[in-house]
Protein backbone atom coordinates (compact mmCIF):
# COMPACT_ATOMS: atom_id res chain seq x y z
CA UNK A 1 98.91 119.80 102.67
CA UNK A 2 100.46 117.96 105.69
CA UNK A 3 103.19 119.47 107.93
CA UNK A 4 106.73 118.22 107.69
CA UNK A 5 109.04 117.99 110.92
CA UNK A 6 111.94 116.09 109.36
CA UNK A 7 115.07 118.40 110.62
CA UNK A 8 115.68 120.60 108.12
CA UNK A 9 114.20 123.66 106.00
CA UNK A 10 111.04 122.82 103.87
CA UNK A 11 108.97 124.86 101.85
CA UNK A 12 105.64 126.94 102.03
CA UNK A 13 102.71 126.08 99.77
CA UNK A 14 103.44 129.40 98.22
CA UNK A 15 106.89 128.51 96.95
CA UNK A 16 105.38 126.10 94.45
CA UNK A 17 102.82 128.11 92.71
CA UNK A 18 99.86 127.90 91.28
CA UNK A 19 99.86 123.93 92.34
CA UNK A 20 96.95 122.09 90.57
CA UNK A 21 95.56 118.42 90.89
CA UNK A 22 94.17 117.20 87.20
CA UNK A 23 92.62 113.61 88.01
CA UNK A 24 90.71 111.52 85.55
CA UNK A 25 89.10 108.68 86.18
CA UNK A 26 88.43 106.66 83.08
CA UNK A 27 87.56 109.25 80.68
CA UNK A 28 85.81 111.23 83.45
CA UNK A 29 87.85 113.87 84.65
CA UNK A 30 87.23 114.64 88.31
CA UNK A 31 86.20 118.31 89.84
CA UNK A 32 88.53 119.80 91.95
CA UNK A 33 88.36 119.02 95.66
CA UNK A 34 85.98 116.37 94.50
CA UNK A 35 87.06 112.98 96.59
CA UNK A 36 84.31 110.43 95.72
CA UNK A 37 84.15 108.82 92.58
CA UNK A 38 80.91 107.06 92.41
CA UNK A 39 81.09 105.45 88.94
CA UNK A 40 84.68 104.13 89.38
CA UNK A 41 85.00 100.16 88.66
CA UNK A 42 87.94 97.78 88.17
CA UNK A 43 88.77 98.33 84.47
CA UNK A 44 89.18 102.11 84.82
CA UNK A 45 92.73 103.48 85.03
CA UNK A 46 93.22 106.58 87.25
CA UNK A 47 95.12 109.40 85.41
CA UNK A 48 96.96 111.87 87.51
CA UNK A 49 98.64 114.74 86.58
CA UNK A 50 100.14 117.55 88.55
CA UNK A 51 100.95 121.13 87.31
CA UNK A 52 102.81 123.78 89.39
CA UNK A 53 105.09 126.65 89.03
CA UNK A 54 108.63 127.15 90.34
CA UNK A 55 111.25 129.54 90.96
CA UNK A 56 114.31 127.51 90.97
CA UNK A 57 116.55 130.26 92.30
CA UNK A 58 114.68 131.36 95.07
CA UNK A 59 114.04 127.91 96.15
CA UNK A 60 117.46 126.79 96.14
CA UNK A 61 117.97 130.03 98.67
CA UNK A 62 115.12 129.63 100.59
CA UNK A 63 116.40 125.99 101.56
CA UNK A 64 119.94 127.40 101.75
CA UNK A 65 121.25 124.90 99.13
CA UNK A 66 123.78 125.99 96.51
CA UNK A 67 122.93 126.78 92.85
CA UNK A 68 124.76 123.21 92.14
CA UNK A 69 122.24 121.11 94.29
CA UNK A 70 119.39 119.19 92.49
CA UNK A 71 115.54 118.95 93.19
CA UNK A 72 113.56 116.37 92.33
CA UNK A 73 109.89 115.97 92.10
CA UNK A 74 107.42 112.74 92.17
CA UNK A 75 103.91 111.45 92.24
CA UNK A 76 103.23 108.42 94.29
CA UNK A 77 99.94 106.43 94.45
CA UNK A 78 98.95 103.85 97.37
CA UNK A 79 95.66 101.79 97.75
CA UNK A 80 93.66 100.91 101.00
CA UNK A 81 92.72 98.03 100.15
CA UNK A 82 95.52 96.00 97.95
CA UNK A 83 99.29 96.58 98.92
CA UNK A 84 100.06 98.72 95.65
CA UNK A 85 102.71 101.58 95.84
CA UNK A 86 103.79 103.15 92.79
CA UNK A 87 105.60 106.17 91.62
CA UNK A 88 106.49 108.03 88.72
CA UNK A 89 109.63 109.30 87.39
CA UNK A 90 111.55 111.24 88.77
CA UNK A 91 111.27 115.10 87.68
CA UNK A 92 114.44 117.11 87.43
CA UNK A 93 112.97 120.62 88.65
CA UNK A 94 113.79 123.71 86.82
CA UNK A 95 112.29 127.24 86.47
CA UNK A 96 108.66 128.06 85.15
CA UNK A 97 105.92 126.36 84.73
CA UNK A 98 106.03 122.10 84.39
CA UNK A 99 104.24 118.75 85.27
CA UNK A 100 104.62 115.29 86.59
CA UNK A 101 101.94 112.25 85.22
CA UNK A 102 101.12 109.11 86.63
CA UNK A 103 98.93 106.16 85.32
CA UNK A 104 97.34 103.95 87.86
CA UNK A 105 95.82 100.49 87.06
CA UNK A 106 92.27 100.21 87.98
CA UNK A 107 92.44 96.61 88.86
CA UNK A 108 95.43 97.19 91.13
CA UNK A 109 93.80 99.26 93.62
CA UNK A 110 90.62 98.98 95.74
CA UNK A 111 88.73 100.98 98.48
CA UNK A 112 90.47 104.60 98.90
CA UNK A 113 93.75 106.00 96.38
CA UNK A 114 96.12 108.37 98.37
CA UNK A 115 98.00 110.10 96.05
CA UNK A 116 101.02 112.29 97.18
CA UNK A 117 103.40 114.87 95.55
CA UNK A 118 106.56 115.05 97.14
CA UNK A 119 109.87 117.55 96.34
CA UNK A 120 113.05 116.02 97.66
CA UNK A 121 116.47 116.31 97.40
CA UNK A 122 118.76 114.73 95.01
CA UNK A 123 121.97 116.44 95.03
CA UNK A 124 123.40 118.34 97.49
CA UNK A 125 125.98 120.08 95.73
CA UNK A 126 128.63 121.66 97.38
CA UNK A 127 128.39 122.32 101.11
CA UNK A 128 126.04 124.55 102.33
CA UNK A 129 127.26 126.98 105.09
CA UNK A 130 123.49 126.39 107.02
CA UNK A 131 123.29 123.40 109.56
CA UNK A 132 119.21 123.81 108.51
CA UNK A 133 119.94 122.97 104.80
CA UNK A 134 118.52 119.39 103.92
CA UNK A 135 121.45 117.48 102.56
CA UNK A 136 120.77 113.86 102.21
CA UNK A 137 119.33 112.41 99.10
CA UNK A 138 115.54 112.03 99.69
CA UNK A 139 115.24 114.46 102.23
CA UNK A 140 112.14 115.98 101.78
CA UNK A 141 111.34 119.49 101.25
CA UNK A 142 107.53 119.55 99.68
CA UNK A 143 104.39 117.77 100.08
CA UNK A 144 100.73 117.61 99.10
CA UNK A 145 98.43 114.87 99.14
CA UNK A 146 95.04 114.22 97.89
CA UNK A 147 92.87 110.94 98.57
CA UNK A 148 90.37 109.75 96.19
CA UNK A 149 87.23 107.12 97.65
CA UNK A 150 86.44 104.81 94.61
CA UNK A 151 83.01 103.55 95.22
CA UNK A 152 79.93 102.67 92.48
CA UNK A 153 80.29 99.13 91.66
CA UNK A 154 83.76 98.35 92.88
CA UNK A 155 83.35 97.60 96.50
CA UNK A 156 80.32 94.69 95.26
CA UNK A 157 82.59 93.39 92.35
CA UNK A 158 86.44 93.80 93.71
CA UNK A 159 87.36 92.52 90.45
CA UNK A 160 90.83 91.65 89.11
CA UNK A 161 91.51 90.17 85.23
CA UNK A 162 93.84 86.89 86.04
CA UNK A 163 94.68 84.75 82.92
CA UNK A 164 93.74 81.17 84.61
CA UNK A 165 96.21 79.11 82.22
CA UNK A 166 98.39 80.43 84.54
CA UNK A 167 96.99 79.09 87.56
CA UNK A 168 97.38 75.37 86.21
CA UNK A 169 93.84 75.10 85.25
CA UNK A 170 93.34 72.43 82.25
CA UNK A 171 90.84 74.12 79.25
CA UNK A 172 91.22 77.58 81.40
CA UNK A 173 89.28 79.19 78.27
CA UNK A 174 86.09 77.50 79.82
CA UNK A 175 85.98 79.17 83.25
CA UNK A 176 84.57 82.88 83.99
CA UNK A 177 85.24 83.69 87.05
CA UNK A 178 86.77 82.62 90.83
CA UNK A 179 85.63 83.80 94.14
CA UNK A 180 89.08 84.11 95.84
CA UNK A 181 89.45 84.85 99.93
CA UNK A 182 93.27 85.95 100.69
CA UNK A 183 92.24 85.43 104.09
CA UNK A 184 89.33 84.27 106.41
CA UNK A 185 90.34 86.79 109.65
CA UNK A 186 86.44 88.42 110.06
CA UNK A 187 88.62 91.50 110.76
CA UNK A 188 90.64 91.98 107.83
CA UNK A 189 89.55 94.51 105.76
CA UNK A 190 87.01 93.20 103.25
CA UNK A 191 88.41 95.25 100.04
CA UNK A 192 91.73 93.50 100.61
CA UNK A 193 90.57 90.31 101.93
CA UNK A 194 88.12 89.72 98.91
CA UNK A 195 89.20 89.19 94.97
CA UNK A 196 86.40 88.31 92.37
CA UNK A 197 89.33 86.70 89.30
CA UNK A 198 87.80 87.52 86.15
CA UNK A 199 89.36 85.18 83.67
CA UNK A 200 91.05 86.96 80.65
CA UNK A 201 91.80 83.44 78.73
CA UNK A 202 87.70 83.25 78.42
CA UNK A 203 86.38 85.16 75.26
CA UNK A 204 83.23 86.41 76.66
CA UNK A 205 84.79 87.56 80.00
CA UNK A 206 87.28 89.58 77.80
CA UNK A 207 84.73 91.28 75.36
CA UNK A 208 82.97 92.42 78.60
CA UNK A 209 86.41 93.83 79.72
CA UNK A 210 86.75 95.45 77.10
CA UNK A 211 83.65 97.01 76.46
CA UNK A 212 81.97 97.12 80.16
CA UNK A 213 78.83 99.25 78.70
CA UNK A 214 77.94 97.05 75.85
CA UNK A 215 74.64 95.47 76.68
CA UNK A 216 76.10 91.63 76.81
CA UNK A 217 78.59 93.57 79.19
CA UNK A 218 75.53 94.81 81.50
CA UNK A 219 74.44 91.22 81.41
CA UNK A 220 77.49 90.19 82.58
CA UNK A 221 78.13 91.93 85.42
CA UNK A 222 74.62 91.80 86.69
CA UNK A 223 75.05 88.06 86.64
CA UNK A 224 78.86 88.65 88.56
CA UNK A 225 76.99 90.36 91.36
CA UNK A 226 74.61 87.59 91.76
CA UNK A 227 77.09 84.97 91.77
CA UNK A 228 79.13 87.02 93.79
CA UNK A 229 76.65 87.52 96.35
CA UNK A 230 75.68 83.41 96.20
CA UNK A 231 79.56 82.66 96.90
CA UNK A 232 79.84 85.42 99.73
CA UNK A 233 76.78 83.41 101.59
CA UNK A 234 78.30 80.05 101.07
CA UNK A 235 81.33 81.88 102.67
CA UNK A 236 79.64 83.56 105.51
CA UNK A 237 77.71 79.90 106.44
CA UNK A 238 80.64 77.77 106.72
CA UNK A 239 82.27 79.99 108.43
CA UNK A 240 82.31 78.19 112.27
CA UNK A 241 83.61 82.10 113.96
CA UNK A 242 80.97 84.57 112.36
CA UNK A 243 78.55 85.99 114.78
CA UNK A 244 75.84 88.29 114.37
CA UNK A 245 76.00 88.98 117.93
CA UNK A 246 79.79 90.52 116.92
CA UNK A 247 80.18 94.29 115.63
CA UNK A 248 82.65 94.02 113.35
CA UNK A 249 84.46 97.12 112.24
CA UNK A 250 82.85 98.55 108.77
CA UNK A 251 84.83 97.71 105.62
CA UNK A 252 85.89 94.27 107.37
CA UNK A 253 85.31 90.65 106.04
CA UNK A 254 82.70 90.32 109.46
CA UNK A 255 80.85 92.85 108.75
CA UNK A 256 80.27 92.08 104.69
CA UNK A 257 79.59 88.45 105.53
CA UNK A 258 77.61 89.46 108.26
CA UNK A 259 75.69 92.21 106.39
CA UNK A 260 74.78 89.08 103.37
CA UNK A 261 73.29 86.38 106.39
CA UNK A 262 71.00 89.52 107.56
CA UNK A 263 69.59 90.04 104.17
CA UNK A 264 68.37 86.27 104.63
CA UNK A 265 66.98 86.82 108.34
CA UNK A 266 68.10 87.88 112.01
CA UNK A 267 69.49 84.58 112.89
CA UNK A 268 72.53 82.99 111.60
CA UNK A 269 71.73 78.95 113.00
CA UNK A 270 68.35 79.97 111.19
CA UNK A 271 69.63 80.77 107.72
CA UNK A 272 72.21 77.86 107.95
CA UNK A 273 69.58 75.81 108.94
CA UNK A 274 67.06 76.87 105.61
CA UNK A 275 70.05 76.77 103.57
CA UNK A 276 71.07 72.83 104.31
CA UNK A 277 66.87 72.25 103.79
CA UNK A 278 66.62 73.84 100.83
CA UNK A 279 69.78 75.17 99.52
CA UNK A 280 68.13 76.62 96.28
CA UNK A 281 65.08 78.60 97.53
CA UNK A 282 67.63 80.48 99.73
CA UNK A 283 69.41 81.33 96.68
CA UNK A 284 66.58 82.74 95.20
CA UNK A 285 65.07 84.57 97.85
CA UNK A 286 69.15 86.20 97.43
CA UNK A 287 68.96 86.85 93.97
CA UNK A 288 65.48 88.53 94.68
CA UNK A 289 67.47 90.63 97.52
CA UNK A 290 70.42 91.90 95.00
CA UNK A 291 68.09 92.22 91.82
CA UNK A 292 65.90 94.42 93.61
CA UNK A 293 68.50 96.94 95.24
């Protein structure tokens, strides 16, 4: 739970009861206290829910608001590595037990989820007598966070279904995928920086969405990563500013291009230099690199 220092009164944990996190990932529902989810990928939603008691009454005093003053309660979600904030409804607290959901989109969100409960004010009512009461909308009274890392095969394959028609690319039902860079600063961070476009107007890219652990699915992706890899080279050698001389912070566009030229050898003029010989046996020696791990 973090502290609050906002002005006014807030409440202890032990106000709101019995507070649980229920988070599912996919269809896998993750331990409590459990942070890293190491079989999380692109195409599976994260399901939060959380369940806590309240005493409305004593609440309301303990913040020194009147009986006529409203609480509200809501679940946001924000990603590391895309620029996704979302929030559920607003809950209307009452007495007893209740519980606030929230669906997140796996291909909306990369690197680390930070999701946050908050309690805040939504009606005042009439004036309270304390100058400690909160009494603007939003003030904040509550709040809990809990951060999930998403890691298996979503940091190789940042992945994101994009129909292509709607890019303005003729027979769009032909393509598979597109390597796209939002930007080429080496220290951006990579998980933002980096998009894989998985084509939703192509059949087979589709069937493999929608059934990732089919054996054509498998297939698939194991060809993605490979192609993925091939494209993240191509990246890394026409870029004029890498250097593998340069430590570039972990998680950043320099350090994954970086980290691809060093699977190939200890010298970046030397890779470039193999690669404009004999662009294919490079490749290979690659796909021998990935397979293998």
């Amino acid at each position: 739970m973090q502290a609050i220092s906002v002005g006014h009164l807030t409440l202890p944990f032990e106000n709101v009861s019995t507070f649980a996190w229920d988070i599912a990932i996919g269809d896998a529902p993750l331990a409590d206290g459990e942070t890293l989810s190491e079989d999380w990928t692109y195409y599976d939603d994260i399901y939060a829910k959380c369940s806590f008691g309240l005493d409305l009454d004593e609440t309301l005093h303990r913040l020194r608001l009147p009986s006529s003053a409203l609480l509200g309660a809501v679940l946001i979600a924000r990603s590391s590595g895309t620029p996704l904030i979302m929030r559920s409804d607003v809950h209307n607290l009452r007495n007893g037990r209740q519980q606030i959901y929230l669906t997140v989109p796996g291909y909306q969100v990369s690197g680390a989820l930070s999701l946050e409960f908050q309690i805040s004010l939504l009606h005042a009512g009439r004036t309270s007598e304390s100058p400690f009461a909160p009494k603007r909308l939003g003030n904040t009274v509550f709040r809990i966070d809990r951060k999930i890392i998403l890691e298996g095969v979503a940091p190789r394959l940042p992945m994101l279904p994009v129909s292509f028609a709607d890019h303005g690319i003729p027979s769009s039902d032909n393509s598979l995928w597109w390597l796209r860079l939002t930007t080429r600063d080496l220290a951006a961070s990579a998980s933002a920086a980096i998009w894989l476009w998985l084509n939703i107007d192509n059949p087979s890219i589709s069937r493999m969405l929608e059934d990732s652990d089919s054996p054509d699915a498998q297939a698939w992706l194991g060809f993605l990563e490979l192609d993925f890899m091939r494209q993240l080279l191509r990246e890394a050698l026409s870029n004029d500013e890498l250097s593998l001389q340069v430590s570039y912070p972990e998680e950043s566009l320099g350090y994954v291009l970086s980290s691809v030229v060093r699977m190939l050898g200890l010298s970046l003029d030397q890779v470039r230099q193999r690669y404009q010989e004999d662009p294919g046996r490079v490749e290979a020696e690659l796909q021998a690199k990935v397979g293998g791990r």
